[in-house]
C-alpha atoms as a PDB file:
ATOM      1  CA  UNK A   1       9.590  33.085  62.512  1.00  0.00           C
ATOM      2  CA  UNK A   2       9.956  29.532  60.556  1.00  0.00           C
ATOM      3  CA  UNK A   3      11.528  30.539  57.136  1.00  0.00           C
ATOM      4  CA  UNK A   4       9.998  29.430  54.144  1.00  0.00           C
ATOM      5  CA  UNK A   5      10.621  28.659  50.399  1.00  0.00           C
ATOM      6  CA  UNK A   6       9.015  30.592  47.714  1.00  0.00           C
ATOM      7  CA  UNK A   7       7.894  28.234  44.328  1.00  0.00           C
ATOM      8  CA  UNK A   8       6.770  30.402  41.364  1.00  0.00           C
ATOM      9  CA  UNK A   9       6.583  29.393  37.987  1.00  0.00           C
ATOM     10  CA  UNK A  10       5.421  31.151  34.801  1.00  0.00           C
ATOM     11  CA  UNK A  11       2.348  29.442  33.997  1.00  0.00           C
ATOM     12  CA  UNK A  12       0.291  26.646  35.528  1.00  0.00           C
ATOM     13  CA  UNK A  13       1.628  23.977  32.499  1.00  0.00           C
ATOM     14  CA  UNK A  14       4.840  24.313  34.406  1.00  0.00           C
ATOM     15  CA  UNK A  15       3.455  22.689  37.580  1.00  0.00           C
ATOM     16  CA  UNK A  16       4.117  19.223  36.139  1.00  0.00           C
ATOM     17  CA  UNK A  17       7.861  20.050  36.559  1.00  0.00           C
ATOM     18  CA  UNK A  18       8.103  21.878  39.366  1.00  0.00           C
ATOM     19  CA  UNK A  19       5.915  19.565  41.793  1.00  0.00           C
ATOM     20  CA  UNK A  20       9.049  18.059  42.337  1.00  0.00           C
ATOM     21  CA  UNK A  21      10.431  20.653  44.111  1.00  0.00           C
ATOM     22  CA  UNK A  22       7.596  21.094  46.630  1.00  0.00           C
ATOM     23  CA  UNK A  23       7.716  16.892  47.088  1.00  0.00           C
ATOM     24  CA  UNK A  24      11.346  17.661  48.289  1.00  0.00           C
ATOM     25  CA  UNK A  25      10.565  20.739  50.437  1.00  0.00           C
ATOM     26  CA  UNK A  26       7.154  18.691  51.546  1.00  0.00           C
ATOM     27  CA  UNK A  27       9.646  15.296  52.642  1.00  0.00           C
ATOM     28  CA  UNK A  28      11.593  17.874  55.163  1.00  0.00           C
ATOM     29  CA  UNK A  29       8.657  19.534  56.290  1.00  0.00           C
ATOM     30  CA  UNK A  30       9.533  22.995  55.147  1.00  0.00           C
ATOM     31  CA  UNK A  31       6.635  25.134  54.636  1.00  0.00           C
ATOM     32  CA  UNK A  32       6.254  26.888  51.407  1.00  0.00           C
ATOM     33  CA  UNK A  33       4.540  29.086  48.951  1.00  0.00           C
ATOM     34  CA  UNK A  34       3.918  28.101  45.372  1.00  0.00           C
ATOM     35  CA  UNK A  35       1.867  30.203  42.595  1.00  0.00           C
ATOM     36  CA  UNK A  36       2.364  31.170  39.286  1.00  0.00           C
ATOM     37  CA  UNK A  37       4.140  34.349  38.544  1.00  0.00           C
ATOM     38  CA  UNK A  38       4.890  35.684  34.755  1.00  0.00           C
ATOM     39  CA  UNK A  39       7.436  37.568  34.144  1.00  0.00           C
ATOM     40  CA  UNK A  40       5.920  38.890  31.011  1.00  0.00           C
ATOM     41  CA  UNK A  41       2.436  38.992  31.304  1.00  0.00           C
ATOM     42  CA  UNK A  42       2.347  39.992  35.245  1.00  0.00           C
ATOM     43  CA  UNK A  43       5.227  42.164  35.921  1.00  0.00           C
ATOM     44  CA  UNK A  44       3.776  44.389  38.128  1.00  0.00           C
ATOM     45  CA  UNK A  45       3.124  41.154  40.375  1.00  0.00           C
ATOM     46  CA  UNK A  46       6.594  39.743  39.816  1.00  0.00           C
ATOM     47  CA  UNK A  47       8.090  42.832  41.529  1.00  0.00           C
ATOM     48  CA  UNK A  48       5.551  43.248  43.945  1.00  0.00           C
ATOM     49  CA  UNK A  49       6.544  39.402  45.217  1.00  0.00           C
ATOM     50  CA  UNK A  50      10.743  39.644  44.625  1.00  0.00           C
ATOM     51  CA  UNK A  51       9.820  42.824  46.529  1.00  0.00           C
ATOM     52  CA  UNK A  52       7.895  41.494  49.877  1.00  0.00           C
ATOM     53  CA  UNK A  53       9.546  38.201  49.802  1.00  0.00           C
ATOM     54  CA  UNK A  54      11.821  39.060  52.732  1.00  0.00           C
ATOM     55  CA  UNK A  55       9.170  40.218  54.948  1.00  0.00           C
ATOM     56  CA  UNK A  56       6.669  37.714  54.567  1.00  0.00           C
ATOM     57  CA  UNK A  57       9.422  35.124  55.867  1.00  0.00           C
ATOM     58  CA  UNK A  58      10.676  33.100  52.388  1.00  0.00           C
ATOM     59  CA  UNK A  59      14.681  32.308  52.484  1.00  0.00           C
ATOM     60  CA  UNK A  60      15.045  31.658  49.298  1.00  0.00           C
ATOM     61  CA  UNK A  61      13.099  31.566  45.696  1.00  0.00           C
ATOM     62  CA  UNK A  62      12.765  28.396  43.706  1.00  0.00           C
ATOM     63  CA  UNK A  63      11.559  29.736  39.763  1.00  0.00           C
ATOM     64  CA  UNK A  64      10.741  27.681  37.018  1.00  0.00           C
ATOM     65  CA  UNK A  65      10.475  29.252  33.427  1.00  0.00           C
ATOM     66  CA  UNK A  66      10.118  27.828  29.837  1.00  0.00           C
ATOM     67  CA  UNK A  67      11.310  29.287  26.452  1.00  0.00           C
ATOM     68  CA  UNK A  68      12.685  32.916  27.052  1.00  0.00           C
ATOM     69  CA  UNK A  69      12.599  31.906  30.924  1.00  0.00           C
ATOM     70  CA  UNK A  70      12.905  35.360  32.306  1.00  0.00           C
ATOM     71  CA  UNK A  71      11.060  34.566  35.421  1.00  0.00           C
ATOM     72  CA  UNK A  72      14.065  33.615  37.478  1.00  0.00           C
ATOM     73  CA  UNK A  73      16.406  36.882  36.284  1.00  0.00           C
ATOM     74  CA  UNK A  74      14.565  39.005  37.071  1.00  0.00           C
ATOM     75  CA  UNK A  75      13.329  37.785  40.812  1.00  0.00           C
ATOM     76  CA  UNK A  76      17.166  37.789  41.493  1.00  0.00           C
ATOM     77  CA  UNK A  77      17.156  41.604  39.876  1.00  0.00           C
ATOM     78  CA  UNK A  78      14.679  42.700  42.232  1.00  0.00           C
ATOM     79  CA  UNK A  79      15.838  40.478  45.723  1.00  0.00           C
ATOM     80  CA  UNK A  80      18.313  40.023  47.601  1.00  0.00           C
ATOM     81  CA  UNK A  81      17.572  36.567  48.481  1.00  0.00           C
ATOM     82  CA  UNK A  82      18.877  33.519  46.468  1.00  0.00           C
ATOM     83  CA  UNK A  83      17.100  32.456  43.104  1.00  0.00           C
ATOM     84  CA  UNK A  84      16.931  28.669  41.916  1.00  0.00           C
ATOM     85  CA  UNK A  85      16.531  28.697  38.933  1.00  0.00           C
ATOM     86  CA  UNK A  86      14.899  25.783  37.153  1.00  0.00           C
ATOM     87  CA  UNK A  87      14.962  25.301  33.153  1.00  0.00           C
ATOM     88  CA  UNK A  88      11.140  23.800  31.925  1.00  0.00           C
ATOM     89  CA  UNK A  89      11.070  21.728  29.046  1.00  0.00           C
ATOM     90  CA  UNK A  90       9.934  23.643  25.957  1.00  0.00           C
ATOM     91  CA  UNK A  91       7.818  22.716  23.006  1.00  0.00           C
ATOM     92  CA  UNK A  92      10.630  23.639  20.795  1.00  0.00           C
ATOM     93  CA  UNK A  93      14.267  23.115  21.859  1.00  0.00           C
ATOM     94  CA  UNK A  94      13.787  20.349  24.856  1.00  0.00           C
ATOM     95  CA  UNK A  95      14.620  23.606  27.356  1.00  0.00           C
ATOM     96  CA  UNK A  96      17.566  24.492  25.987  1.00  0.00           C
ATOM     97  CA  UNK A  97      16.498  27.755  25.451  1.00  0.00           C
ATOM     98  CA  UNK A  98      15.087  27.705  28.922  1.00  0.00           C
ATOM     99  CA  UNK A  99      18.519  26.408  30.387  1.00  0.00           C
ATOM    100  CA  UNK A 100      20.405  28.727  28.633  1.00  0.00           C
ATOM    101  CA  UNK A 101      18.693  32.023  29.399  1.00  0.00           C
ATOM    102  CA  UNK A 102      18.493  31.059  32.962  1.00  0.00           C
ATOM    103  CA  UNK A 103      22.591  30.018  33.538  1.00  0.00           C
ATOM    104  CA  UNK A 104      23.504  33.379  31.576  1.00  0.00           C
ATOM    105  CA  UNK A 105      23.010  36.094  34.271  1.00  0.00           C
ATOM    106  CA  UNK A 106      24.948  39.218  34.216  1.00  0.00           C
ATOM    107  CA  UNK A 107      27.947  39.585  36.496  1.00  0.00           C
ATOM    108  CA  UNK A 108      26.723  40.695  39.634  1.00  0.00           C
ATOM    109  CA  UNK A 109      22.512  39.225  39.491  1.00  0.00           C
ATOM    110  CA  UNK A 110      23.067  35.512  40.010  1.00  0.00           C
ATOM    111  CA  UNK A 111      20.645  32.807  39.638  1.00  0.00           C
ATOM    112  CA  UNK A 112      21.430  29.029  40.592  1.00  0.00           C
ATOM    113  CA  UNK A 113      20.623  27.069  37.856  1.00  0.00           C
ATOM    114  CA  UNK A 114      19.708  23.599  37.727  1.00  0.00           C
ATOM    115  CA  UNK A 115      19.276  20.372  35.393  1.00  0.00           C
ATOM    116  CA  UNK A 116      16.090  20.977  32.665  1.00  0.00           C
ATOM    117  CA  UNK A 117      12.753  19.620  34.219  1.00  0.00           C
ATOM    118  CA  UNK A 118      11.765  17.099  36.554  1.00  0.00           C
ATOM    119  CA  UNK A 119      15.225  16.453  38.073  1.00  0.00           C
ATOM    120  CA  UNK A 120      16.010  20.026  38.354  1.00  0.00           C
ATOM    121  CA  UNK A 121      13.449  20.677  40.214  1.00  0.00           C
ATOM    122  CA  UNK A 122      13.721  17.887  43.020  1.00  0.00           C
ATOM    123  CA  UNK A 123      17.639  19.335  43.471  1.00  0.00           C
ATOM    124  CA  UNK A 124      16.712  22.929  43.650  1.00  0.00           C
ATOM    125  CA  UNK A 125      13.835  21.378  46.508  1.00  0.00           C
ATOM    126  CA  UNK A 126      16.597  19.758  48.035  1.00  0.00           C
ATOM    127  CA  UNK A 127      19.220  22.621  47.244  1.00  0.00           C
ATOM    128  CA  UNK A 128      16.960  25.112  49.475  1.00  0.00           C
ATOM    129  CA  UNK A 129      16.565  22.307  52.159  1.00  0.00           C
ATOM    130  CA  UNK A 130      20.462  22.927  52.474  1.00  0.00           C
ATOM    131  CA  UNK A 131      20.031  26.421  52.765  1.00  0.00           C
ATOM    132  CA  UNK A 132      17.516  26.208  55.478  1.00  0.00           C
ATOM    133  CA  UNK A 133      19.913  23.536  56.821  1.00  0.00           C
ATOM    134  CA  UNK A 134      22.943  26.062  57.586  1.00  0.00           C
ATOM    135  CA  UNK A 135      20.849  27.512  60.171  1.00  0.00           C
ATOM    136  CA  UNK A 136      18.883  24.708  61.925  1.00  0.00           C
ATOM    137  CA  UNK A 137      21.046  21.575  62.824  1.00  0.00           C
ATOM    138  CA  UNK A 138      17.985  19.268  62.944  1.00  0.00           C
ATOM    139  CA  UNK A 139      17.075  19.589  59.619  1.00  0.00           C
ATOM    140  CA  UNK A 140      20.960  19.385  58.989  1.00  0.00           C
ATOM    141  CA  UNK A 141      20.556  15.971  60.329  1.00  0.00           C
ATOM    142  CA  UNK A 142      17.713  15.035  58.361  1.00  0.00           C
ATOM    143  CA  UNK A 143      19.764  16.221  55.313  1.00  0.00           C
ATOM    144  CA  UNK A 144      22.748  14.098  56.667  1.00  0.00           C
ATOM    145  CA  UNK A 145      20.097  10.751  56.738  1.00  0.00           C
ATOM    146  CA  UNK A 146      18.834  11.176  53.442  1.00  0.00           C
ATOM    147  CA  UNK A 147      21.901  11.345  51.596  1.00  0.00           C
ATOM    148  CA  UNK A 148      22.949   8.266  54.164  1.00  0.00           C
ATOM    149  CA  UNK A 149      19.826   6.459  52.979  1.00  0.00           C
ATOM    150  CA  UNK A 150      21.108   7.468  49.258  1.00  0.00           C
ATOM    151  CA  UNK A 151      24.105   5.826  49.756  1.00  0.00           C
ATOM    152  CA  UNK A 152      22.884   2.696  51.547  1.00  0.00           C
ATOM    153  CA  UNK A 153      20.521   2.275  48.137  1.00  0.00           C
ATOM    154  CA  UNK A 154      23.271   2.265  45.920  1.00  0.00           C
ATOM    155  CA  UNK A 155      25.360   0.198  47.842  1.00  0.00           C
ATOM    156  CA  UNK A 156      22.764  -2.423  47.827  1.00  0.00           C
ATOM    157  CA  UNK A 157      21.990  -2.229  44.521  1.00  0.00           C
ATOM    158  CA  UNK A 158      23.131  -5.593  42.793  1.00  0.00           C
ATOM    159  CA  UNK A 159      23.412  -6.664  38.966  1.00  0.00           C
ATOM    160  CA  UNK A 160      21.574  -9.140  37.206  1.00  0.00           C
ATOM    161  CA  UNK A 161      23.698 -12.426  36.891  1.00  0.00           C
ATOM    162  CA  UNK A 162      25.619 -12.955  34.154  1.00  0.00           C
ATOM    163  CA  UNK A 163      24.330 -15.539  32.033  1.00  0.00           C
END
């Protein structure tokens, strides 16, 4: 069975953001879930999909959550498999509030936490492509050519003259 990534976020306003971790996973051609699951206001449904993730064939869980951002403690309370956890900007504090209550697990339930919004999202995409990666050398390889390509960019990046 191909293994997959899960995407869930706690509301459909947090698409915007976390589009750009199903562009990565899309670029590799990793197949994928995405949906919206609330921690709050669908509980039931959170465990029910931290609960089944396993079987239905997803290695890992990328969750994005604004404000309280609860959504990607407690997946990782109620799996086994790795949570990527992605701060959304808030209306209030930028998603600092989101950032912070996402990074401050309890000892023993982690969560991988990435950069607030758009760019946190693209590295947890590309952070599960590595997981996949351990196990399947051509997508290792494909891994290997985009940070190549990375590096070539910079490299030929050049400054305006000096005037």
């Amino acid at each position: 069975m191909n293994k997959k990534v899960g995407v869930v976020m706690g509301s459909n306003s947090d698409w915007p953001v976390m589009q750009h971790a199903v562009q990565q996973l899309e670029a590799f051609g990793i197949e994928y879930e995405a949906r919206v699951v609330s921690a709050h206001r669908t509980p039931d449904l959170l465990f029910e999909y931290a609960a089944t993730a396993r079987e239905r064939g997803l290695a890992c869980i990328i969750a994005g959550a604004g404000g309280a951002a609860h959504l990607p403690g407690m997946l990782a309370s109620k799996t086994t498999l790795p949570i990527l956890g992605v701060p959304v900007n808030s209306r209030y504090l930028k998603g600092m509030d989101s950032l912070l209550s996402i990074v401050q697990m309890p000892k023993g339930i982690p969560v991988a936490t990435f950069a607030i919004g758009e760019a946190g999202a693209a590295n947890a995409g590309l952070y599960a492509v590595s997981i996949l990666a351990n196990q399947d050398d051509a997508l290792a390889e494909k891994l290997a050519d985009f940070r190549a390509d990375q590096q070539e960019a910079v490299l030929a990046m050049q400054l305006p003259p000096e005037e």
